[in-house]
C-alpha atoms as a PDB file:
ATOM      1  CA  UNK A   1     -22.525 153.814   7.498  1.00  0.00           C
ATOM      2  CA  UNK A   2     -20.477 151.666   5.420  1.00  0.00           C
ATOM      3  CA  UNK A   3     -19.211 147.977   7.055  1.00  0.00           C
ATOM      4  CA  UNK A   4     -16.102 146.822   8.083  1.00  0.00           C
ATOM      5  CA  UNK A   5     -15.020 143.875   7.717  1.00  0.00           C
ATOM      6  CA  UNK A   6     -12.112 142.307   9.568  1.00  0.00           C
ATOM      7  CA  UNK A   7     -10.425 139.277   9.435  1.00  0.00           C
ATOM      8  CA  UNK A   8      -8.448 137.358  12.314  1.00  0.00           C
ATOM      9  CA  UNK A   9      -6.507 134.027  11.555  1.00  0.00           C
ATOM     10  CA  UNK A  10      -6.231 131.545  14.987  1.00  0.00           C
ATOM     11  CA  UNK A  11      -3.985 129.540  15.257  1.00  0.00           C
ATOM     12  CA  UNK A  12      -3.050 128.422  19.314  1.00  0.00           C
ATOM     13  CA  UNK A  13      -3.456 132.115  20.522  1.00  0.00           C
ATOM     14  CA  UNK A  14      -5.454 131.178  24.040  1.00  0.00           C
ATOM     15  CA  UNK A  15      -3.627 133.402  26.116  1.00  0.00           C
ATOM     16  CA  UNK A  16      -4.285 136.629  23.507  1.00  0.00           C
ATOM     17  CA  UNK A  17      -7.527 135.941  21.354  1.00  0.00           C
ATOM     18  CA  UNK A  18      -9.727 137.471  23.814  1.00  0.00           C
ATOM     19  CA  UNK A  19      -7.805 140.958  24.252  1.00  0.00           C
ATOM     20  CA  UNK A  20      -7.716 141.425  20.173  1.00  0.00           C
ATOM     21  CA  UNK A  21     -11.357 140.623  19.746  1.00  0.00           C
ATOM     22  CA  UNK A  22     -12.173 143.491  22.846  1.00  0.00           C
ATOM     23  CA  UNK A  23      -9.984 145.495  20.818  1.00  0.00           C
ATOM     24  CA  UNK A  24     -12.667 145.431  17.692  1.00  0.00           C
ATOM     25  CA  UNK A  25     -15.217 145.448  20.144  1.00  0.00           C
ATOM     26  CA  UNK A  26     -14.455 148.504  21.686  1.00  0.00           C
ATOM     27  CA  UNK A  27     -14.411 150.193  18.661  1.00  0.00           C
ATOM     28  CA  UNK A  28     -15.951 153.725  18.481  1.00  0.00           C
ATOM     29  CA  UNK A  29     -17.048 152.772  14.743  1.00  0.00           C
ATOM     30  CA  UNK A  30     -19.869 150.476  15.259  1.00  0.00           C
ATOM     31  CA  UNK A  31     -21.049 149.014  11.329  1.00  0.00           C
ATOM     32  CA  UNK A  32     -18.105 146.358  11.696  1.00  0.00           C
ATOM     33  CA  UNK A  33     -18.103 142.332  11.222  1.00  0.00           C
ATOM     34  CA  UNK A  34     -15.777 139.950  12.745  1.00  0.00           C
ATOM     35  CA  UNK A  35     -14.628 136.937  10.978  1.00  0.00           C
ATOM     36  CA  UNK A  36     -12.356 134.234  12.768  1.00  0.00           C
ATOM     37  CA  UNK A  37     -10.938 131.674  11.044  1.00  0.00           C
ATOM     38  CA  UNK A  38      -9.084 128.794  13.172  1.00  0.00           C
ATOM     39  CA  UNK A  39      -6.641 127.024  11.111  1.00  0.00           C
ATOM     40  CA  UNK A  40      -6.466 123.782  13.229  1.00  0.00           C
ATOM     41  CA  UNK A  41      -5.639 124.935  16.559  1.00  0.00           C
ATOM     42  CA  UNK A  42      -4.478 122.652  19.123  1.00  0.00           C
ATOM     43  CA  UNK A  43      -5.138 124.219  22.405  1.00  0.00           C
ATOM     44  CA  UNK A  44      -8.292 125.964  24.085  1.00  0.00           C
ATOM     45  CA  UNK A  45      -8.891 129.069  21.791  1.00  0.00           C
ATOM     46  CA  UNK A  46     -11.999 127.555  19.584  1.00  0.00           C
ATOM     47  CA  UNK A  47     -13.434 127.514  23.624  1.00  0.00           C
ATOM     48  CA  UNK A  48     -11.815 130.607  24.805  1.00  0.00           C
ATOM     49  CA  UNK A  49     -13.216 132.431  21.602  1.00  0.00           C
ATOM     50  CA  UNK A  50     -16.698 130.316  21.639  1.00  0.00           C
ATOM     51  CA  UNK A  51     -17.453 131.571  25.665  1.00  0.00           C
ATOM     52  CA  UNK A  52     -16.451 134.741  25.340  1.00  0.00           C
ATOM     53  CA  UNK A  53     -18.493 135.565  22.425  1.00  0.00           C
ATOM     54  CA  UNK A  54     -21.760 134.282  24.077  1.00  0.00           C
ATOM     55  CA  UNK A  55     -20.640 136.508  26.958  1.00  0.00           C
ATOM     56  CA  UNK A  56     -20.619 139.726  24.454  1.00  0.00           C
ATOM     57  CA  UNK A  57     -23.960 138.529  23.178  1.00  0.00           C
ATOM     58  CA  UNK A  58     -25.250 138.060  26.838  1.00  0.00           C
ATOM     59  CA  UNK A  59     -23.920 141.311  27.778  1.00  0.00           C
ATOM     60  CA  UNK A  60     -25.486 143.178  24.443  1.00  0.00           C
ATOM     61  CA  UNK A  61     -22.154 144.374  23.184  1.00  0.00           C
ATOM     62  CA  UNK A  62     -22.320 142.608  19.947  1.00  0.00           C
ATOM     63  CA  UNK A  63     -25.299 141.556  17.741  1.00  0.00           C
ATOM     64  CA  UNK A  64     -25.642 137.280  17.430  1.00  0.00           C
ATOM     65  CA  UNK A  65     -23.809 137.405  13.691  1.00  0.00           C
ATOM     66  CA  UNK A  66     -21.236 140.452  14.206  1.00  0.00           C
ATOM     67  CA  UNK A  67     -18.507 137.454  14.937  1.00  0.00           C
ATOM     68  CA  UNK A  68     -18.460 134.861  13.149  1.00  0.00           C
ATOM     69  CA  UNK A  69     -16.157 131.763  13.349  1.00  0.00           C
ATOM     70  CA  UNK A  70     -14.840 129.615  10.793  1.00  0.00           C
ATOM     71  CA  UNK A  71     -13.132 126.241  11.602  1.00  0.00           C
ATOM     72  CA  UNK A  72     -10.669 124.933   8.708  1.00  0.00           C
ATOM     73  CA  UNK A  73     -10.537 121.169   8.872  1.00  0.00           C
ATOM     74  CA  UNK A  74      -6.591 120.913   7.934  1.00  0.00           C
ATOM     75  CA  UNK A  75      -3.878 123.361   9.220  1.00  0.00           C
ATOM     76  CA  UNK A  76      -2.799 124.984   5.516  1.00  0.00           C
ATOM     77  CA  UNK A  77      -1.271 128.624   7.018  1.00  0.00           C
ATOM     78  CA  UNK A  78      -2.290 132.121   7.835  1.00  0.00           C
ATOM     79  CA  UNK A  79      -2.324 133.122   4.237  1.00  0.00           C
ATOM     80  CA  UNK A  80      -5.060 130.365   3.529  1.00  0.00           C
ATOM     81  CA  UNK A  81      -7.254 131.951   6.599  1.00  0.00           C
ATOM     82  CA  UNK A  82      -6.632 135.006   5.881  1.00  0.00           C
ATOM     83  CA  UNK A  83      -7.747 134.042   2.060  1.00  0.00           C
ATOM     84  CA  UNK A  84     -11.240 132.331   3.437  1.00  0.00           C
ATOM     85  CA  UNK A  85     -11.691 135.098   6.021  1.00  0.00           C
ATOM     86  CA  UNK A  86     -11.257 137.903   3.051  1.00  0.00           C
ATOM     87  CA  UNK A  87     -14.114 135.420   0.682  1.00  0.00           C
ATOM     88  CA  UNK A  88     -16.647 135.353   3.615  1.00  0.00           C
ATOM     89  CA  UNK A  89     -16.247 139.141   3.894  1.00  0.00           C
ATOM     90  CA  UNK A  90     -19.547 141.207   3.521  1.00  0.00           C
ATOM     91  CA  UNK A  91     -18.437 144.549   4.191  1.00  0.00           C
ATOM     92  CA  UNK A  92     -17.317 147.088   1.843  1.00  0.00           C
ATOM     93  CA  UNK A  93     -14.485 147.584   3.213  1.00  0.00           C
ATOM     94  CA  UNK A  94     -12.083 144.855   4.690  1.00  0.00           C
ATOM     95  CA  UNK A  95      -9.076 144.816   7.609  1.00  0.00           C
ATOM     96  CA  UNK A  96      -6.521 142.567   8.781  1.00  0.00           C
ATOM     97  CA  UNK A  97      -5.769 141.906  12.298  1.00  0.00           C
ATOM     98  CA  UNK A  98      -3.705 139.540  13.215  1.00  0.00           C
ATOM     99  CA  UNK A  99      -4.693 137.547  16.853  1.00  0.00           C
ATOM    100  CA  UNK A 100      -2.332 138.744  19.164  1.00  0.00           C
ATOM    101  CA  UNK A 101      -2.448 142.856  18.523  1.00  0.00           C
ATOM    102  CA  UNK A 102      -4.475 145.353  19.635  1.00  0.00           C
ATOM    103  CA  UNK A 103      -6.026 148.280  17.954  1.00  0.00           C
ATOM    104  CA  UNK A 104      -6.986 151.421  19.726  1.00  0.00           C
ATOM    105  CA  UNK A 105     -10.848 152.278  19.703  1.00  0.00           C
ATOM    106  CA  UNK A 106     -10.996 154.876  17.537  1.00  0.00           C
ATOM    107  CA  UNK A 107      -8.473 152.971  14.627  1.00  0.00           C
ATOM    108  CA  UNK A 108     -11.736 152.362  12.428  1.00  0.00           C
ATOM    109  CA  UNK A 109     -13.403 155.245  13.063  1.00  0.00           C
ATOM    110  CA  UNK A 110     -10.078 157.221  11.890  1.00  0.00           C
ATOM    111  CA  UNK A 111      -9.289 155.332   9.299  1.00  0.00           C
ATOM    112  CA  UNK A 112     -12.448 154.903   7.587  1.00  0.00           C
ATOM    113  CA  UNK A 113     -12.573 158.684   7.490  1.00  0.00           C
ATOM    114  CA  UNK A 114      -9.397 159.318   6.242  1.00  0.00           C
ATOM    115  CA  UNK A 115     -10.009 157.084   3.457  1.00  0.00           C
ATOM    116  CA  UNK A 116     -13.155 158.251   2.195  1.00  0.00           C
ATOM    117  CA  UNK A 117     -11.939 161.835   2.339  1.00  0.00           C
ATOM    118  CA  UNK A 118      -9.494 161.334  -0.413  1.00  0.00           C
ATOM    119  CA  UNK A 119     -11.260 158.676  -2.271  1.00  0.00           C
ATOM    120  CA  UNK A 120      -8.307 155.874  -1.295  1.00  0.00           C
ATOM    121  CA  UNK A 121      -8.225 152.562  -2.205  1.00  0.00           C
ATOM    122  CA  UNK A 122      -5.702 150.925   0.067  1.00  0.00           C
ATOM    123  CA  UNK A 123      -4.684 152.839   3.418  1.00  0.00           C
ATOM    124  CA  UNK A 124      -2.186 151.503   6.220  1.00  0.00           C
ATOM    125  CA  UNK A 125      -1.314 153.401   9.858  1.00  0.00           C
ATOM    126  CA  UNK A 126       1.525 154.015  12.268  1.00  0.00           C
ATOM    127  CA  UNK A 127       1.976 151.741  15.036  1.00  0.00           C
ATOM    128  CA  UNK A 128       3.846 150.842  18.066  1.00  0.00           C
ATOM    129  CA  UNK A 129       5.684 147.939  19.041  1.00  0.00           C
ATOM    130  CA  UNK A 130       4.579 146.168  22.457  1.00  0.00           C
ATOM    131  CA  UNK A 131       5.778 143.500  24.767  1.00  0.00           C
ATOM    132  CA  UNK A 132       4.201 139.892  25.157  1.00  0.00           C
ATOM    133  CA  UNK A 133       1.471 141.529  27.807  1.00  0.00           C
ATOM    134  CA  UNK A 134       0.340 144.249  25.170  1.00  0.00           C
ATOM    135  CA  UNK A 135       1.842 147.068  26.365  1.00  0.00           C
ATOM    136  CA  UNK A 136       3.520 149.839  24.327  1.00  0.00           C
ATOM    137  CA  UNK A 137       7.222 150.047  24.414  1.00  0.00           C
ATOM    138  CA  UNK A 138       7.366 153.525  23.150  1.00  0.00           C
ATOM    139  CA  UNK A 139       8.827 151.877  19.865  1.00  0.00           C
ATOM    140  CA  UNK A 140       6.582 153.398  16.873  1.00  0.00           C
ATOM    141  CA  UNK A 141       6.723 152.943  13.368  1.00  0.00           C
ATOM    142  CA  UNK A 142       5.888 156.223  11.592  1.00  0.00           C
ATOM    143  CA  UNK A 143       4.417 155.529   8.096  1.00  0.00           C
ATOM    144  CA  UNK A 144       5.127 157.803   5.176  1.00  0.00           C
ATOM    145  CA  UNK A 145       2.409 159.678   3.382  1.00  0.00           C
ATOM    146  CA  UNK A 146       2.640 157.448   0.099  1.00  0.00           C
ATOM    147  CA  UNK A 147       3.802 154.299  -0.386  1.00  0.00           C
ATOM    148  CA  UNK A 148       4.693 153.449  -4.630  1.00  0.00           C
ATOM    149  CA  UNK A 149       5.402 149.809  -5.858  1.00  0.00           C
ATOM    150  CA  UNK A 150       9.456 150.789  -5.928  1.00  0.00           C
ATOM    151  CA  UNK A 151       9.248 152.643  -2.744  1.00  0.00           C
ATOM    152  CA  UNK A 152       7.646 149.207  -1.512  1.00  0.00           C
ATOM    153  CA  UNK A 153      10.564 147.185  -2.544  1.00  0.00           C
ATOM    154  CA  UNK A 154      12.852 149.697  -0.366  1.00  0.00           C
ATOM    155  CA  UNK A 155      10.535 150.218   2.788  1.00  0.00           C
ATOM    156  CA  UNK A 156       8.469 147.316   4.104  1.00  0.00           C
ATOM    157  CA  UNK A 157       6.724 149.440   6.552  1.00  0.00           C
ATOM    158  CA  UNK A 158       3.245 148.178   5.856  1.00  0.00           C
ATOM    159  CA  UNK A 159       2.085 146.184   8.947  1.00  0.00           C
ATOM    160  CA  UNK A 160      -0.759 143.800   8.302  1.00  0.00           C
ATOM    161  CA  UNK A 161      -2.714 144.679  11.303  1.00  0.00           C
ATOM    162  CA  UNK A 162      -2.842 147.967   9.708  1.00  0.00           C
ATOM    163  CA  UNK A 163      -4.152 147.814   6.373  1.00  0.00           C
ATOM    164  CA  UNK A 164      -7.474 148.951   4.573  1.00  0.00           C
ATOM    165  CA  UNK A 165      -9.144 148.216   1.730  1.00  0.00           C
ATOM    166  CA  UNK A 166     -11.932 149.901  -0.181  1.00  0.00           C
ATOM    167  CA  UNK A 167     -13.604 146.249  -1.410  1.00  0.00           C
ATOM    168  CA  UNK A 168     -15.266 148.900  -4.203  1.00  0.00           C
ATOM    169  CA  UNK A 169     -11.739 149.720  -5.798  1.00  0.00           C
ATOM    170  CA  UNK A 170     -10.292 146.930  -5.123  1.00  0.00           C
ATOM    171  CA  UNK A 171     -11.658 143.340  -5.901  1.00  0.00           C
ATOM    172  CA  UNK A 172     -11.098 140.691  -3.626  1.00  0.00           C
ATOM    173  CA  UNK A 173      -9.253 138.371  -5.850  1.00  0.00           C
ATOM    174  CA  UNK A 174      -6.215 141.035  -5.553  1.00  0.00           C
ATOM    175  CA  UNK A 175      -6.007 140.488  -2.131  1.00  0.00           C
ATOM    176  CA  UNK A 176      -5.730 136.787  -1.989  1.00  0.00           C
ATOM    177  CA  UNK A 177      -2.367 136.249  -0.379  1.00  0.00           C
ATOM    178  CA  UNK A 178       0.047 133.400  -1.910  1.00  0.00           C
ATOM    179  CA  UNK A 179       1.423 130.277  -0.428  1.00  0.00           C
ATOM    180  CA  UNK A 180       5.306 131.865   0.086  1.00  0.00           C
ATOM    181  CA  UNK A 181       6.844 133.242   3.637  1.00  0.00           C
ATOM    182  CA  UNK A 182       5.860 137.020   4.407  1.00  0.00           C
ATOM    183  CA  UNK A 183       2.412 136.736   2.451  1.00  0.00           C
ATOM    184  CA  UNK A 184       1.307 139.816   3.186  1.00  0.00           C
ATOM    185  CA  UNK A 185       4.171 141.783   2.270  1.00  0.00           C
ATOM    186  CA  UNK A 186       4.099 139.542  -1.048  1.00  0.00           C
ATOM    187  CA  UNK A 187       0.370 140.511  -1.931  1.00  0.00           C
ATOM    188  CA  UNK A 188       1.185 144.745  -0.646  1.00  0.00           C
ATOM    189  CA  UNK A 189       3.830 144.867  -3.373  1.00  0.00           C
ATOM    190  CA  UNK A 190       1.335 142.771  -6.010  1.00  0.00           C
ATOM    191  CA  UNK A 191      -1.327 145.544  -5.461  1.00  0.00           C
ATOM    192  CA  UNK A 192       0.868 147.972  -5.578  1.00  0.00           C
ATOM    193  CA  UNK A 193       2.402 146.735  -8.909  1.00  0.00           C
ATOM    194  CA  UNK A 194      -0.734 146.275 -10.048  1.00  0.00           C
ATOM    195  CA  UNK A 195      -1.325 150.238 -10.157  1.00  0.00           C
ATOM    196  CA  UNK A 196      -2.765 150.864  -6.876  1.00  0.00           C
ATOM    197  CA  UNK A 197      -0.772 153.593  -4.265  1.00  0.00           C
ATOM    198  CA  UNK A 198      -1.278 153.124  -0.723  1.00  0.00           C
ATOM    199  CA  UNK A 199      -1.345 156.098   2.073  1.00  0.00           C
ATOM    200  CA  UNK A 200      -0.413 156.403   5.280  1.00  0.00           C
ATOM    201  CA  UNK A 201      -2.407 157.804   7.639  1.00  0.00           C
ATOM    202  CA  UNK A 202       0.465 158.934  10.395  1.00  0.00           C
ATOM    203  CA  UNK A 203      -1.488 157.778  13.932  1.00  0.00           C
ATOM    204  CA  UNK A 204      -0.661 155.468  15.937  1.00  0.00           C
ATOM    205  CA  UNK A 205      -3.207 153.119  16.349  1.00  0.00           C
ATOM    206  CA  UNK A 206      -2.234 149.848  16.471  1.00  0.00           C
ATOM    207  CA  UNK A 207       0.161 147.578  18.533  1.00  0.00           C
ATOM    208  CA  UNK A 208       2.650 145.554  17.343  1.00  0.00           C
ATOM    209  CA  UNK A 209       2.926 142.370  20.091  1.00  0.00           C
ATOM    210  CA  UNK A 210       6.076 140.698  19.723  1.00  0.00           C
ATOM    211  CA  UNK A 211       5.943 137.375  21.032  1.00  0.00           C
ATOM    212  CA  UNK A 212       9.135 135.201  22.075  1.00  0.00           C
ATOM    213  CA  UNK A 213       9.317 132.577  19.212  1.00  0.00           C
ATOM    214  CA  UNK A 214       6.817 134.340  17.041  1.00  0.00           C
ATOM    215  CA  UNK A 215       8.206 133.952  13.588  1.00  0.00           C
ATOM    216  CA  UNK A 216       8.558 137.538  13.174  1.00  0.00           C
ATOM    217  CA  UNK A 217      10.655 137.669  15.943  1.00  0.00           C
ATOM    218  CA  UNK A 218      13.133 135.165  14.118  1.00  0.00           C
ATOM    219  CA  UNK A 219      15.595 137.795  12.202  1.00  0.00           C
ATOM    220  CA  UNK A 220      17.354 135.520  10.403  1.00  0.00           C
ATOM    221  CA  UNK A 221      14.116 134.230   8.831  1.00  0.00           C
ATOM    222  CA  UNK A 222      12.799 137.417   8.414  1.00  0.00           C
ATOM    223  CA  UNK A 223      16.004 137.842   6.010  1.00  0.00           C
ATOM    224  CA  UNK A 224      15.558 134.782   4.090  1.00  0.00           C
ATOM    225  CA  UNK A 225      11.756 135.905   3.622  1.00  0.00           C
ATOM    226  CA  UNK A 226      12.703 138.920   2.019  1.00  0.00           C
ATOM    227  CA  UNK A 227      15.398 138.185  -0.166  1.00  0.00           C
ATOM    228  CA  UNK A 228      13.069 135.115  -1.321  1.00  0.00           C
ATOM    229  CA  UNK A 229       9.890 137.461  -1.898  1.00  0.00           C
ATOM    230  CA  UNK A 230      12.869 140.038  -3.879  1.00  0.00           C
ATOM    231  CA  UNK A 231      14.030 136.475  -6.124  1.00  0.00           C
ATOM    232  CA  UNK A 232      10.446 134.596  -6.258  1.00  0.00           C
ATOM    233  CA  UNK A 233       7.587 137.977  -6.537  1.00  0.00           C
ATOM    234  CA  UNK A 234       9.323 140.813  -7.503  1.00  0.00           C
ATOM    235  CA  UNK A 235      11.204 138.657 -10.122  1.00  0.00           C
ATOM    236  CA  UNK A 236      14.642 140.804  -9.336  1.00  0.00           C
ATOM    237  CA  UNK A 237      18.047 139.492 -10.512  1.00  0.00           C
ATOM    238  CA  UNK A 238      20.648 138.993  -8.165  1.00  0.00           C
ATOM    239  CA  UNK A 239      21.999 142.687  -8.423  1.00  0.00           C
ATOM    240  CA  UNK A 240      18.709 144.578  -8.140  1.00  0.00           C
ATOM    241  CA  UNK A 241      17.808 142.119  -4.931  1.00  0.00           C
ATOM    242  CA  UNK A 242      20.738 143.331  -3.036  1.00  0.00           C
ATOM    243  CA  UNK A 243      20.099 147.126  -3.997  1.00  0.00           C
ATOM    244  CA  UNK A 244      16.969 146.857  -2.537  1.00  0.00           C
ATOM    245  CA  UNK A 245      17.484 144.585   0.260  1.00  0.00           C
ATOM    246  CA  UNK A 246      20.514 147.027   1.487  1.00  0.00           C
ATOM    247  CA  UNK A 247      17.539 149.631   1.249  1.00  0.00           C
ATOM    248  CA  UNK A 248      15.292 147.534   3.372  1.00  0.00           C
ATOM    249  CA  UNK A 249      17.659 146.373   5.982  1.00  0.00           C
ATOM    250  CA  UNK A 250      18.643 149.871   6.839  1.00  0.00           C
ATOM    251  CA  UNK A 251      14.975 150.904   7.296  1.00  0.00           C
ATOM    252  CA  UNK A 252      13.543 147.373   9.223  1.00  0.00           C
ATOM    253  CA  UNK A 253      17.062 148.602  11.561  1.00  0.00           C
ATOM    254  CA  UNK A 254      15.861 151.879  12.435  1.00  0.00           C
ATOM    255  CA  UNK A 255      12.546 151.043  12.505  1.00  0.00           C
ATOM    256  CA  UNK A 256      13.218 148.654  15.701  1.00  0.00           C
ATOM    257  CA  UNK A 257      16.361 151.218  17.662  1.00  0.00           C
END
């Protein structure tokens, strides 16, 4: 059974850290690491996450080393813990999560299996939005069955909490995300330029927690983010940006009706 690995940046998250790591815990697929990495938080979560893990350990649930926690000593941004989480990785196969969503149990176990089926190198899910307290506002995002760099550009329907990587068809130093807004979306449509194709695997099996004042939550940044990533990574001119940002805005609307 081949390991997961899966990677959680903390940053303040208190109130949801413990639900997301139960959420990996719970998981039906058992050969999975854990890898935390707190960039700098200011409140209680390095003792919220500390206590509960020597709970799970107390209770047997998780082996000593399955979670592991890193703590940056300066605040640099998700994309830099992501970046140290994805280096520390010893699995052969590597996740995102980010600390306030939620995966349902069998979202490994599913996607694992639908990836080694059809030999895939980078695989992303369906999900469903939900409300601060993690429940499912009937809200899902349905993924397509293929995902091309151009399509990319038009559809930014990749979620990171979603992703999968085959580590053995796709080195690590591909999936180091940049320094820019929207990160993740930046390194998707790098991969994907790069060659790679990315399925969707059409379940619903994460949840999408939208926080109040969560930057994703911010529209108007989310805007600026995009157009930036179509300008700055893509390298578009002025024209193409807006034929593909008309794209996306019409498909980030419907996605959220």
């Amino acid at each position: 059974m081949d390991k997961i690995s899966v990677v959680i940046p903390v940053y303040n998250v208190e109130k949801f850290i413990k639900e997301t790591i139960s959420s990996v815990v719970n998981q039906t697929y058992e050969n999975w690491e854990l890898i935390l990495v707190d960039d700098c938080s200011t409140d209680q979560s390095r003792l919220v996450i500390q206590s509960f893990c020597e709970e799970l350990i107390r209770q047997n649930r998780i082996q000593p080393n399955q979670i592991r926690y890193i703590q940056l000593e300066q605040n640099k941004g998700a994309y830099y813990a992501r970046n140290i989480g994805v280096k520390e990785a010893q699995g052969s196969y590597l996740c995102f999560l980010d600390s306030d969503d939620l995966w349902e149990k069998d979202k490994l176990s599913h996607q694992i299996e639908f990836m080694k089926n059809a030999q895939i190198a980078f695989s992303f899910t369906s999900y469903e939005f939900a409300d601060e307290e993690g429940n499912g506002t009937g809200k899902v995002a349905k993924v397509p069955k293929t995902l091309y760099y151009k399509q990319a550009l038009k559809n930014t329907i990749i979620f990171t909490s979603t992703v999968m990587f085959d580590l053995n068809q796709i080195h690590k130093e591909l999936i180091q995300m940049p320094n820019i807004p929207s990160e993740d979306t930046a390194t998707w449509w790098t991969i994907l330029k790069s060659g790679y194709q990315a399925y969707g695997l059409d379940e619903v099996l994460t949840f999408y927690r939208r926080s109040k004042g969560t930057l994703s939550s911010n529209k108007w940044q989310a805007i600026c983010r995009i157009w930036n990533l179509y300008r700055k990574i893509a390298e578009l001119n002025v024209i193409q940006s807006a034929y593909y940002f008309c794209h996306y805005s019409i498909r980030a609307t419907i996605r959220r009706l």
